[in-house]
Structures are given as structure tokens and as C-alpha cells.
PDB file of N, CA and C in Angstrom:
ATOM      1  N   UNK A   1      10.685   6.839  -4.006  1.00  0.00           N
ATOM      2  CA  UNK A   1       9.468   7.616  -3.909  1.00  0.00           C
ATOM      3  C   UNK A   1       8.482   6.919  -2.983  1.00  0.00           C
ATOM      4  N   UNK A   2       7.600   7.544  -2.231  1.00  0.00           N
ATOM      5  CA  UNK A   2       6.914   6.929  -1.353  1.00  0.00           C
ATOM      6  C   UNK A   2       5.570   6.303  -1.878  1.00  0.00           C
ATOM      7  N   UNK A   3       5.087   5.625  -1.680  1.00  0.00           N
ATOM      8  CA  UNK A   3       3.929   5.380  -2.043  1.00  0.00           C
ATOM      9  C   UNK A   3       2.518   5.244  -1.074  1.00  0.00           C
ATOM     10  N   UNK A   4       1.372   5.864  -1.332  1.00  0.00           N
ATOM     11  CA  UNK A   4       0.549   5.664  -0.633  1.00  0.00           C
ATOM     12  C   UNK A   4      -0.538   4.438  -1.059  1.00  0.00           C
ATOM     13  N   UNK A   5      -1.071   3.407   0.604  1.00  0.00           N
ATOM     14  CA  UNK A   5      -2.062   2.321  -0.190  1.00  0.00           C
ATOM     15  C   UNK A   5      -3.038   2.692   0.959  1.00  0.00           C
ATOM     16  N   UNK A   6      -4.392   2.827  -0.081  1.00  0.00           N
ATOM     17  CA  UNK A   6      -5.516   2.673   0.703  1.00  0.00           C
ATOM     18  C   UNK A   6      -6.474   2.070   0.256  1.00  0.00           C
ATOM     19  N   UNK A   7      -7.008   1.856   1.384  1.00  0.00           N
ATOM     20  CA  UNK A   7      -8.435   0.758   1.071  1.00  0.00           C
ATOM     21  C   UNK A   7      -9.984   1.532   0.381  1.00  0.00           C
ATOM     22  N   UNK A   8      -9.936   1.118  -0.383  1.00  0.00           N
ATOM     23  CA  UNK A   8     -11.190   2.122  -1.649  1.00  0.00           C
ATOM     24  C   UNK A   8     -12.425   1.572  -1.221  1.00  0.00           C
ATOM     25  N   UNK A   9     -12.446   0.454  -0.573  1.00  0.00           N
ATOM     26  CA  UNK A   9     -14.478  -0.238  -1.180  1.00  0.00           C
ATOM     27  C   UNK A   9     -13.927  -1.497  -0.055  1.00  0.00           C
ATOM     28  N   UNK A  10     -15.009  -2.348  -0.517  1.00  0.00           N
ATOM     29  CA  UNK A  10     -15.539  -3.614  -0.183  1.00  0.00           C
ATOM     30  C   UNK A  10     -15.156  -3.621   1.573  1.00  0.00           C
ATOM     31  N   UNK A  11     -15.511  -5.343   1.792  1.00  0.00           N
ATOM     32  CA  UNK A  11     -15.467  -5.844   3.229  1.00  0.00           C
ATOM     33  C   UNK A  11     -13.553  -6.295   3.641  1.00  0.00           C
ATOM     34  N   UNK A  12     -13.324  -6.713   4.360  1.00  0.00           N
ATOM     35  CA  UNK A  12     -12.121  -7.247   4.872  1.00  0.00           C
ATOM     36  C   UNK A  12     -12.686  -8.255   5.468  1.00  0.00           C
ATOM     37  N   UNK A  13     -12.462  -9.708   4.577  1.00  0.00           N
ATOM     38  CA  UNK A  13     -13.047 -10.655   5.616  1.00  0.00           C
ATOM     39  C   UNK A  13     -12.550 -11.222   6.969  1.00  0.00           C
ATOM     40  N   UNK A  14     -11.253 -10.359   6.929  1.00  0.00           N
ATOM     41  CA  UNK A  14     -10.594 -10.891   8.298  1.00  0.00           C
ATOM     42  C   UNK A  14     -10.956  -9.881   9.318  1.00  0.00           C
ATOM     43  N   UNK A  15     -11.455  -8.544   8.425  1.00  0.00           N
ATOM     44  CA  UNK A  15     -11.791  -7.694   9.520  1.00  0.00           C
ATOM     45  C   UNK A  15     -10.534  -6.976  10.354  1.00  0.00           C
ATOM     46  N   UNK A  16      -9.512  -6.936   8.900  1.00  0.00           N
ATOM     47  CA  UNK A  16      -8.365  -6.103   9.274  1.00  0.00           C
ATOM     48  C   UNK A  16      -8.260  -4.787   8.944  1.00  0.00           C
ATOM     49  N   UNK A  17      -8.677  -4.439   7.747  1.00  0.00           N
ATOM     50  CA  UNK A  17      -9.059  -3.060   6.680  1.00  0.00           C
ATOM     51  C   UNK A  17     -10.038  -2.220   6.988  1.00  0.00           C
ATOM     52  N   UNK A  18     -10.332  -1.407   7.358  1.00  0.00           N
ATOM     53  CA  UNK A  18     -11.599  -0.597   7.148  1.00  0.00           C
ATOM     54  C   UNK A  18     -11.648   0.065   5.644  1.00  0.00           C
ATOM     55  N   UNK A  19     -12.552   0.338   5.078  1.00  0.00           N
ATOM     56  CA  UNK A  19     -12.508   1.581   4.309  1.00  0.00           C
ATOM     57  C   UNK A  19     -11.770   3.219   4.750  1.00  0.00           C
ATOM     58  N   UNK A  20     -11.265   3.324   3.748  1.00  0.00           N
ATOM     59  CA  UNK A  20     -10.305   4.619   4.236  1.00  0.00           C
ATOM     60  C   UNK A  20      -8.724   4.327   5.057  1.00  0.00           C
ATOM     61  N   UNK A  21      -8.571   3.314   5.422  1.00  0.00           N
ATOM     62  CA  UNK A  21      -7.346   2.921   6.059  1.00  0.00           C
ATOM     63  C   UNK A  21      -6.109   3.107   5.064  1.00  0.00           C
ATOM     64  N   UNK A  22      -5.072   3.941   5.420  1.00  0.00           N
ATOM     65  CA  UNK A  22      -3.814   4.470   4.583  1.00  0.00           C
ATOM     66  C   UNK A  22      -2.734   4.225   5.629  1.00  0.00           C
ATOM     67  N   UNK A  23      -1.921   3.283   4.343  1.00  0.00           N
ATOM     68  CA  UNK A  23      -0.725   2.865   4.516  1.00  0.00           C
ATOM     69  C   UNK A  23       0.393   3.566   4.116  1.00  0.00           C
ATOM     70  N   UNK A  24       1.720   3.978   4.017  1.00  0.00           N
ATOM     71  CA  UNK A  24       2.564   4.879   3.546  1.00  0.00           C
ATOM     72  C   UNK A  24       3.724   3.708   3.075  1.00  0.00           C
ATOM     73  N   UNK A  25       4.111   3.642   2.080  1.00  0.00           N
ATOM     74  CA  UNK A  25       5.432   2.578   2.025  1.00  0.00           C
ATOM     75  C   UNK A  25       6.558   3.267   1.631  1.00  0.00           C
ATOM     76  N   UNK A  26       7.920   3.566   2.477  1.00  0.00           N
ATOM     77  CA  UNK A  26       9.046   4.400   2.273  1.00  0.00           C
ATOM     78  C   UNK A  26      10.135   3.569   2.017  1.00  0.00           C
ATOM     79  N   UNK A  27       9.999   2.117   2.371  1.00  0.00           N
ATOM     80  CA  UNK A  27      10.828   1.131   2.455  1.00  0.00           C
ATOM     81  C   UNK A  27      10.641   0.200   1.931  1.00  0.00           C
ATOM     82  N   UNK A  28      10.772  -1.128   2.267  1.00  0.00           N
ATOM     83  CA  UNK A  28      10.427  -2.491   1.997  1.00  0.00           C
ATOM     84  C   UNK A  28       9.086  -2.734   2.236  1.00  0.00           C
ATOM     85  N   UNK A  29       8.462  -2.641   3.073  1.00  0.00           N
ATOM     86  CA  UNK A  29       7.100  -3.165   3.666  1.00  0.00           C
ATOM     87  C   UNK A  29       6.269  -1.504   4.187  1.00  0.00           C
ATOM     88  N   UNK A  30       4.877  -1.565   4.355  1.00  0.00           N
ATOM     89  CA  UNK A  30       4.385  -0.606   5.225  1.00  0.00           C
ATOM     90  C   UNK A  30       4.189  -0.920   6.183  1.00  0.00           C
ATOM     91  N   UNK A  31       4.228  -0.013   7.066  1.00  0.00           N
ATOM     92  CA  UNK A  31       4.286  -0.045   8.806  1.00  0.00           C
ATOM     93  C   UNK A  31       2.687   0.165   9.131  1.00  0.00           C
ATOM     94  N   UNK A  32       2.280  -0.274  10.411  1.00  0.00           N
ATOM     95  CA  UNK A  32       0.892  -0.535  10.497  1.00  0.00           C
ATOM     96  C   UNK A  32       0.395  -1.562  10.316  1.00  0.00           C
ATOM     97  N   UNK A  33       0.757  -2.175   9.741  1.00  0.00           N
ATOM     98  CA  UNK A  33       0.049  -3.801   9.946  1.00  0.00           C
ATOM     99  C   UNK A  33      -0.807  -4.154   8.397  1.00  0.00           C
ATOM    100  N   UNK A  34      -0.231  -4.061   7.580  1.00  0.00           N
ATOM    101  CA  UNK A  34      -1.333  -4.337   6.373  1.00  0.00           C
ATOM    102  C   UNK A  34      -1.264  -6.200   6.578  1.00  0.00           C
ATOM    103  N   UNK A  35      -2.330  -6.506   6.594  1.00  0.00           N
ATOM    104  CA  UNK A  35      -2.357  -8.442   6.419  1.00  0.00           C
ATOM    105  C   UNK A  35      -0.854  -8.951   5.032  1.00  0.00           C
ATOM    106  N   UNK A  36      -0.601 -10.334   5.477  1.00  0.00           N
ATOM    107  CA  UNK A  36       0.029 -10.685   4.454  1.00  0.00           C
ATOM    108  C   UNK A  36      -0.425 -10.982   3.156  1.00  0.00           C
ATOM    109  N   UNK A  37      -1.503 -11.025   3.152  1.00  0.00           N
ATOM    110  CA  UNK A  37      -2.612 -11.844   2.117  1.00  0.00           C
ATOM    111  C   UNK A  37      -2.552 -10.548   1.143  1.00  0.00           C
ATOM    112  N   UNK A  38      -3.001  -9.746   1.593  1.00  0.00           N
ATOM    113  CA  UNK A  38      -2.738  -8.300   0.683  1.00  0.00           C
ATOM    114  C   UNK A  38      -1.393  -8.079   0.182  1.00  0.00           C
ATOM    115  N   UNK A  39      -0.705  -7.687   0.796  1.00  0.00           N
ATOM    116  CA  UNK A  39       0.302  -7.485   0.934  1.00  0.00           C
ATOM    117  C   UNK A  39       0.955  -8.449  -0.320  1.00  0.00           C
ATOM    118  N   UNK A  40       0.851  -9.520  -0.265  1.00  0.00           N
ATOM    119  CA  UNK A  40       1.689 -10.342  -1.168  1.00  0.00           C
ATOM    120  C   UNK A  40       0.938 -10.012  -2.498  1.00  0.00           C
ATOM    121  N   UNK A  41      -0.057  -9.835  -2.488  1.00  0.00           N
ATOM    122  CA  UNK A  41      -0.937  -9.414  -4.005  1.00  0.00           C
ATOM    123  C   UNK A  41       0.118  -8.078  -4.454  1.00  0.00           C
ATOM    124  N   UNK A  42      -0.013  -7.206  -3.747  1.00  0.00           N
ATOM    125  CA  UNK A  42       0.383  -5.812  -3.963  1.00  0.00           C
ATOM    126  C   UNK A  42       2.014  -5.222  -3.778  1.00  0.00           C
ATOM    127  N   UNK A  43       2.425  -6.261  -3.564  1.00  0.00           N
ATOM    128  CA  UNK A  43       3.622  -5.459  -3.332  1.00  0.00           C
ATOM    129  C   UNK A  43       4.532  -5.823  -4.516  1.00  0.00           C
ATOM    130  N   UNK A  44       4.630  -6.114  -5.508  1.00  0.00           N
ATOM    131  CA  UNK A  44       4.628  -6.284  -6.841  1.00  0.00           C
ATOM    132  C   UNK A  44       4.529  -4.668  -7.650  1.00  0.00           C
ATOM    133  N   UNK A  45       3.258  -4.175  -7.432  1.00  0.00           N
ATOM    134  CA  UNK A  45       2.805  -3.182  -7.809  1.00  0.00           C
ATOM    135  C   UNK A  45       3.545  -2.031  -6.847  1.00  0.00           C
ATOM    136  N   UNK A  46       3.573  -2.210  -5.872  1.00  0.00           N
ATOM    137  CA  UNK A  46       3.731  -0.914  -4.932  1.00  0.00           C
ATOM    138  C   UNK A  46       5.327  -0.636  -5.452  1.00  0.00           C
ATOM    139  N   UNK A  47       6.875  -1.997  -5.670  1.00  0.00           N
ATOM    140  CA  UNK A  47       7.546  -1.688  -5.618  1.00  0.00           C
ATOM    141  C   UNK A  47       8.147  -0.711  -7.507  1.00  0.00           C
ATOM    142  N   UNK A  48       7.023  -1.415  -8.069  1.00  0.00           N
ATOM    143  CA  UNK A  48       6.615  -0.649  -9.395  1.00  0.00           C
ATOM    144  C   UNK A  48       6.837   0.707  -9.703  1.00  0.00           C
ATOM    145  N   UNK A  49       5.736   1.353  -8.883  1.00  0.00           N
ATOM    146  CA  UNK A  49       5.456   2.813  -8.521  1.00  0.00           C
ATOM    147  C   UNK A  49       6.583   3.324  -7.609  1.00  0.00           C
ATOM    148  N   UNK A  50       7.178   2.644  -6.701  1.00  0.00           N
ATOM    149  CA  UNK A  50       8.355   3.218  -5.666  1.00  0.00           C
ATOM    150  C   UNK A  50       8.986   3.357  -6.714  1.00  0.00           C
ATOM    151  N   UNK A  51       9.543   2.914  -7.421  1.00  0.00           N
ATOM    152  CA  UNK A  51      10.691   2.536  -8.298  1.00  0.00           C
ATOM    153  C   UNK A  51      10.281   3.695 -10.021  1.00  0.00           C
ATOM    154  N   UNK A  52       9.249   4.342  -9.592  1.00  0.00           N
ATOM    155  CA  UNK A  52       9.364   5.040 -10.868  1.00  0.00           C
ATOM    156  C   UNK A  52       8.654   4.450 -11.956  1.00  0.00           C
ATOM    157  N   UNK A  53       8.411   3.230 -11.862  1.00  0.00           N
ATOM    158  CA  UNK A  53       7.275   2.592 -13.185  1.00  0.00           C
ATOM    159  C   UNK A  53       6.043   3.057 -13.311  1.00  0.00           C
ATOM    160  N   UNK A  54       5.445   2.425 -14.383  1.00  0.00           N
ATOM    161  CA  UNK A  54       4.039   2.525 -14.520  1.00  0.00           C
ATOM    162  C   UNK A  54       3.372   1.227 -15.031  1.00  0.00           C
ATOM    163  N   UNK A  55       2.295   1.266 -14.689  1.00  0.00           N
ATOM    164  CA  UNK A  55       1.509  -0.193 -15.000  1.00  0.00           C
ATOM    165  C   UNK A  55       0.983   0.175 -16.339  1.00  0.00           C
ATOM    166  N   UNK A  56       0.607  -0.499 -17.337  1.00  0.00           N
ATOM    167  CA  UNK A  56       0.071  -0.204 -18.557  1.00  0.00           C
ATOM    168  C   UNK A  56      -1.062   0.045 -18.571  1.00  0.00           C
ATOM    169  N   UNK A  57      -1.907  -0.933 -17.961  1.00  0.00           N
ATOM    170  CA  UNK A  57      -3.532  -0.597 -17.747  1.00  0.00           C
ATOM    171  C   UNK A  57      -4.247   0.171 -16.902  1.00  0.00           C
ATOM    172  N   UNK A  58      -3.367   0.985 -16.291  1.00  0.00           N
ATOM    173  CA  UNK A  58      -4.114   1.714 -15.207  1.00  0.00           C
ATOM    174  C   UNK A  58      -4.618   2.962 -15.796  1.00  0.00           C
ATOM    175  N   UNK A  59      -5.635   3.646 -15.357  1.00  0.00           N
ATOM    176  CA  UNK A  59      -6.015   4.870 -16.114  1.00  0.00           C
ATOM    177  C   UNK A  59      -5.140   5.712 -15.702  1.00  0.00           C
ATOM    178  N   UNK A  60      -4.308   6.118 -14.726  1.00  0.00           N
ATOM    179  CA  UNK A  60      -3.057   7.209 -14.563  1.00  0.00           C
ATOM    180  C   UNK A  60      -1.909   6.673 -14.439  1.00  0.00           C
ATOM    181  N   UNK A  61      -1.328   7.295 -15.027  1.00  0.00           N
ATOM    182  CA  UNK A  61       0.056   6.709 -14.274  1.00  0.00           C
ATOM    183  C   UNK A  61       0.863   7.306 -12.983  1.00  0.00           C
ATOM    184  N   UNK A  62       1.108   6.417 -12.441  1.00  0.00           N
ATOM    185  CA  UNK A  62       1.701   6.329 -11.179  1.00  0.00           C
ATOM    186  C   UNK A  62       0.403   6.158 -10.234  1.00  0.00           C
ATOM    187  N   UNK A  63      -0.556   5.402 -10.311  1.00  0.00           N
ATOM    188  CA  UNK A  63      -1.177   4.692  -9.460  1.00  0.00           C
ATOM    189  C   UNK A  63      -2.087   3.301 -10.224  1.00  0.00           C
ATOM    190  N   UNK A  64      -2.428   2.186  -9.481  1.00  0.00           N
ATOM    191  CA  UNK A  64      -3.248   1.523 -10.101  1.00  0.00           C
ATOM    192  C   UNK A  64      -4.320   1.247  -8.575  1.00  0.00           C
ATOM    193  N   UNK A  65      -5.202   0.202  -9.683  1.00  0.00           N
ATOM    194  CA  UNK A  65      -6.377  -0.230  -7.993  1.00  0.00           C
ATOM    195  C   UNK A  65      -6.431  -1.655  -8.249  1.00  0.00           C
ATOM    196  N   UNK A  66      -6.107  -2.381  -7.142  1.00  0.00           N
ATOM    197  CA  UNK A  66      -5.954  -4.119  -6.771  1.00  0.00           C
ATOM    198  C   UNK A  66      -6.927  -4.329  -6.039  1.00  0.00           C
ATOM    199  N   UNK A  67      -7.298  -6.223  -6.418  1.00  0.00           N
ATOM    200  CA  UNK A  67      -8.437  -6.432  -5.825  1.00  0.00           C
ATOM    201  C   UNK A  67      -7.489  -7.456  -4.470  1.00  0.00           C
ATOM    202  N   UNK A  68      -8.424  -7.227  -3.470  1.00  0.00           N
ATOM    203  CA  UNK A  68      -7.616  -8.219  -2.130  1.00  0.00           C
ATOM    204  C   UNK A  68      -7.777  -9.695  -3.147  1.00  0.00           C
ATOM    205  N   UNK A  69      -6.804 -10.701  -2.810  1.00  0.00           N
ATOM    206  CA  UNK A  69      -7.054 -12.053  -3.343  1.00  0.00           C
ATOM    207  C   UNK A  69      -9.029 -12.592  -2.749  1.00  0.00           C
ATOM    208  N   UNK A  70      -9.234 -12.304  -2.074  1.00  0.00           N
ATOM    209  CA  UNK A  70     -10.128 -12.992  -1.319  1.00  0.00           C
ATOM    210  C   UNK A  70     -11.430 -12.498  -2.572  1.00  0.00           C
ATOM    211  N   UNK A  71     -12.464 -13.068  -2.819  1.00  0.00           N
ATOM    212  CA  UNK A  71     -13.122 -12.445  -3.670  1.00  0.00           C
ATOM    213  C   UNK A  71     -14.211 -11.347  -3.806  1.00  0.00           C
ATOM    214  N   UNK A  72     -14.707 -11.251  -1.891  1.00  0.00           N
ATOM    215  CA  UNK A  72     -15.067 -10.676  -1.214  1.00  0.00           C
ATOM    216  C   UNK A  72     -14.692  -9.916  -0.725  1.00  0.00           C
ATOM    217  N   UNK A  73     -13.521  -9.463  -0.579  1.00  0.00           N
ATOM    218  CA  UNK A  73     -12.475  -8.163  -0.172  1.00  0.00           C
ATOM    219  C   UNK A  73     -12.481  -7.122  -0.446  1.00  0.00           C
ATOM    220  N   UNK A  74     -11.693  -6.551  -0.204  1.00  0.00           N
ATOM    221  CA  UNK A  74     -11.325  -5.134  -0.228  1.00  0.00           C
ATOM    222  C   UNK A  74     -10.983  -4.628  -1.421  1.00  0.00           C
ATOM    223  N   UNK A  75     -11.011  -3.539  -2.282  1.00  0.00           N
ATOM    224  CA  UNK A  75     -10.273  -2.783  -3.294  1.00  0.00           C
ATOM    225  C   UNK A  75      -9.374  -2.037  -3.097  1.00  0.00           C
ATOM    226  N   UNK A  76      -7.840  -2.037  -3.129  1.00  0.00           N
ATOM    227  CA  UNK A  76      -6.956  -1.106  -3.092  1.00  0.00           C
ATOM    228  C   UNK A  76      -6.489  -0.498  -4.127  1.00  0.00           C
ATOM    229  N   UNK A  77      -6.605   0.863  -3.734  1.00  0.00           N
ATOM    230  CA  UNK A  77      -5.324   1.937  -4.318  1.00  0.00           C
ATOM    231  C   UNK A  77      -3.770   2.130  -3.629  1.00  0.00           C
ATOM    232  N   UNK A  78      -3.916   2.395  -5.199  1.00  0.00           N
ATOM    233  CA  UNK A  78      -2.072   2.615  -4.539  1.00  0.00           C
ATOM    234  C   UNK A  78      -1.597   3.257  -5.679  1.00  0.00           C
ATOM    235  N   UNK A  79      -0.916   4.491  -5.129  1.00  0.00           N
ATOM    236  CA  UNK A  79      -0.589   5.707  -5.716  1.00  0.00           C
ATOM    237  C   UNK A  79       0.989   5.922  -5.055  1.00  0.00           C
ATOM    238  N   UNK A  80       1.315   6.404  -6.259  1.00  0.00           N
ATOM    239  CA  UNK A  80       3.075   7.448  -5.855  1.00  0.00           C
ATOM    240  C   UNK A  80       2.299   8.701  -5.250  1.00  0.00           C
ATOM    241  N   UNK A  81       3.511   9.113  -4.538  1.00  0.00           N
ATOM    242  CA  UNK A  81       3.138  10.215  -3.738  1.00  0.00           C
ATOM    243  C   UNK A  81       4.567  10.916  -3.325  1.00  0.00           C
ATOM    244  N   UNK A  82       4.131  12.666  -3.828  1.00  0.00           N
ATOM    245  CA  UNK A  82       5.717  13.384  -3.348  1.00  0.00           C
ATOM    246  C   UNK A  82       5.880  13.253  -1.551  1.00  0.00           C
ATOM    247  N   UNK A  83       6.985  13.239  -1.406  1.00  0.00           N
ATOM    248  CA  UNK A  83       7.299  13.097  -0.548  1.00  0.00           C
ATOM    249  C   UNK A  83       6.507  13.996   0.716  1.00  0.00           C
ATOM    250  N   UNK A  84       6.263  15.759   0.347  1.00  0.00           N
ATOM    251  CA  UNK A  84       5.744  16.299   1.095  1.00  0.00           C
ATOM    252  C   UNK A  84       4.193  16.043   1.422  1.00  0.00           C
ATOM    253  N   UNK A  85       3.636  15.139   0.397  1.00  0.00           N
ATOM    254  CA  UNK A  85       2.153  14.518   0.942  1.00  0.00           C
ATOM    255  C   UNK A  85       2.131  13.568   1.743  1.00  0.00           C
ATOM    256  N   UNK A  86       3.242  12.788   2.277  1.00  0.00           N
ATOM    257  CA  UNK A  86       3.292  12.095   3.440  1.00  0.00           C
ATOM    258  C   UNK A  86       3.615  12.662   4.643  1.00  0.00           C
ATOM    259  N   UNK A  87       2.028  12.494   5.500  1.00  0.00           N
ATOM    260  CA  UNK A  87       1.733  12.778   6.621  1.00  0.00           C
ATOM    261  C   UNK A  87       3.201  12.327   7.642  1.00  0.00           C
ATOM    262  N   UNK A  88       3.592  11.483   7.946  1.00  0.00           N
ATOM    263  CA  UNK A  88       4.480  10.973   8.553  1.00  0.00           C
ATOM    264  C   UNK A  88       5.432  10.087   8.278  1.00  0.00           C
ATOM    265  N   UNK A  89       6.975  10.795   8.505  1.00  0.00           N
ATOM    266  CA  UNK A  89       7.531   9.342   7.882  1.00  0.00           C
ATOM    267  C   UNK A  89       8.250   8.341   8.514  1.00  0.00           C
ATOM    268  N   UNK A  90       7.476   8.395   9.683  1.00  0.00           N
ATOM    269  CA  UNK A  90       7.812   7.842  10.477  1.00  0.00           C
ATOM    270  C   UNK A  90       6.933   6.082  10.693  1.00  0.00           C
ATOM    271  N   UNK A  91       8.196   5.157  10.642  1.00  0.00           N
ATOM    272  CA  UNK A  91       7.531   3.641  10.600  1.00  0.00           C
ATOM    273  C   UNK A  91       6.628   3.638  12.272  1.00  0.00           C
ATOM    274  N   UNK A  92       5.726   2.349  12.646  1.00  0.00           N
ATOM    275  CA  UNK A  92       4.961   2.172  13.632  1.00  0.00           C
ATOM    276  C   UNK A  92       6.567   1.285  14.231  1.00  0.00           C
ATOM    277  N   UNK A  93       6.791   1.607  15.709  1.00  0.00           N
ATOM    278  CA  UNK A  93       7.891   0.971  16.380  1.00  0.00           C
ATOM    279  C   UNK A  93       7.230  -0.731  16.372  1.00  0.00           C
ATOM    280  N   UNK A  94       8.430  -1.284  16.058  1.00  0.00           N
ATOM    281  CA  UNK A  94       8.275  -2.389  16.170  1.00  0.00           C
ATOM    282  C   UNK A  94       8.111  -3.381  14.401  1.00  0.00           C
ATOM    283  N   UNK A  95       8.314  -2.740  13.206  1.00  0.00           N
ATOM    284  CA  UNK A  95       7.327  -2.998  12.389  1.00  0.00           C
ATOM    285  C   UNK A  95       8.734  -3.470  11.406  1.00  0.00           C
ATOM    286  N   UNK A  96       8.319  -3.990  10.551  1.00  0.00           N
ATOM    287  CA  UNK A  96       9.680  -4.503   9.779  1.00  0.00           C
ATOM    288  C   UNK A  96      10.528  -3.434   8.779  1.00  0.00           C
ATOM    289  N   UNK A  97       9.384  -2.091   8.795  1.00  0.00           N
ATOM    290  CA  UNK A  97      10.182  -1.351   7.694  1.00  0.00           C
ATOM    291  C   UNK A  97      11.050  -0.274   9.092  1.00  0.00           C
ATOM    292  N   UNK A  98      10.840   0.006  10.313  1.00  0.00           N
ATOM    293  CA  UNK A  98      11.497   0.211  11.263  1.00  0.00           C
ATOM    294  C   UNK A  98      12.574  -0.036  11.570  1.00  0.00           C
ATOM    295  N   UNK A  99      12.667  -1.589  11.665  1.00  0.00           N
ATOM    296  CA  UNK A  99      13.623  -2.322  11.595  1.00  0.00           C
ATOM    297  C   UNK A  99      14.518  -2.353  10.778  1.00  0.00           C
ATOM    298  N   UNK A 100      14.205  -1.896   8.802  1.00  0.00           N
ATOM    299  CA  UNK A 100      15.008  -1.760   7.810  1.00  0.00           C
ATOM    300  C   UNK A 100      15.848  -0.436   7.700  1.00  0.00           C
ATOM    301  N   UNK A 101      15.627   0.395   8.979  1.00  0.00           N
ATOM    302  CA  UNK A 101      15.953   1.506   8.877  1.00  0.00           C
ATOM    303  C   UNK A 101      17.241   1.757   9.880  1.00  0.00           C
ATOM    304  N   UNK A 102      16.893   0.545  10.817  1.00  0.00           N
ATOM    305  CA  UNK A 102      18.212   0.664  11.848  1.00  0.00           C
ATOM    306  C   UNK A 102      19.819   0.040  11.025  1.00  0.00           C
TER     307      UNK A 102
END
């Protein structure tokens, strides 16, 4: 199942995230460039929701919201999503879930 991650609130102190920035994960990793720093927080959770789980504490199931490690960061969501709500399923060339596809 695909999952969608987007950025809900706060700053990006690296100044990688904007608010509103959506990631799609169909594979191993999302394409687009999410930082590793995130990424390693969340992908725990994301493969959760790919996989059909649910987190216990989240108010819905099949999504929760993560804080970036940094303490100043960003807030992410991250939600399951049917397949036909993904805009594209197509990886960014060059990107590692691209690569998982060849």
C-alpha cells in the first residue's frame, strides 16, 4: 500500500522541508529527496502503515504524526493511501526507490 508523508508545521533547520511538501512511498525509500535525519525517525512507521499495521496511539488508524529528531523541526504526517490517491507513481530518476524498481 502506498503511503503518503507530509510536512504538517514547524521549521526545517536544514532548510530542506517546506510546509506542505508530499512525499509518496511505493517502495523502500521515497523519491524526492526526504533528508536522512527524517527519514531514519520515520521509516519505522511508514513501513508499518505500507505493510497494513496500525500504531496504537495514533488517533486513526492508518496514519500517525512524527516529530523531525531535531527539536525545532518539522511535524510529519504519514498516512496510508489507496492507490488511486497517488498523484504519481512514478519515482524522481535517479533516486533509490527508482533504482529498486529496475
Amino acid at each position: 500500500m502506498p503511503v503518503r508523508i507530509t510536512v504538517t508545521g514547524g521549521v526545517c533547520q536544514g532548510g530542506a522541508h517546506p510546509v506542505g511538501q508530499e512525499f509518496i512511498v511505493e517502495g523502500g525509500t521515497p523519491a524526492g529527496g526526504m533528508c536522512a535525519d527524517a527519514w531514519n525517525v520515520i521509516a519505522p512507521y511508514v513501513m508499518t502503515l505500507r505493510h497494513g499495521g496500525n500504531l496504537p496511539w495514533a488517533e486513526r488508524e492508518g496514519m500517525v504524526e512524527i516529530h523531525c529528531p531535531d527539536p525545532k523541526g518539522i511535524t510529519i504526517l504519514i498516512e496510508r493511501v489507496d492507490r488511486g490517491q497517488v498523484a504519481t507513481g512514478r519515482a524522481a530518476p535517479g533516486s533509490l526507490e527508482e533504482c529498486d524498481r529496475r
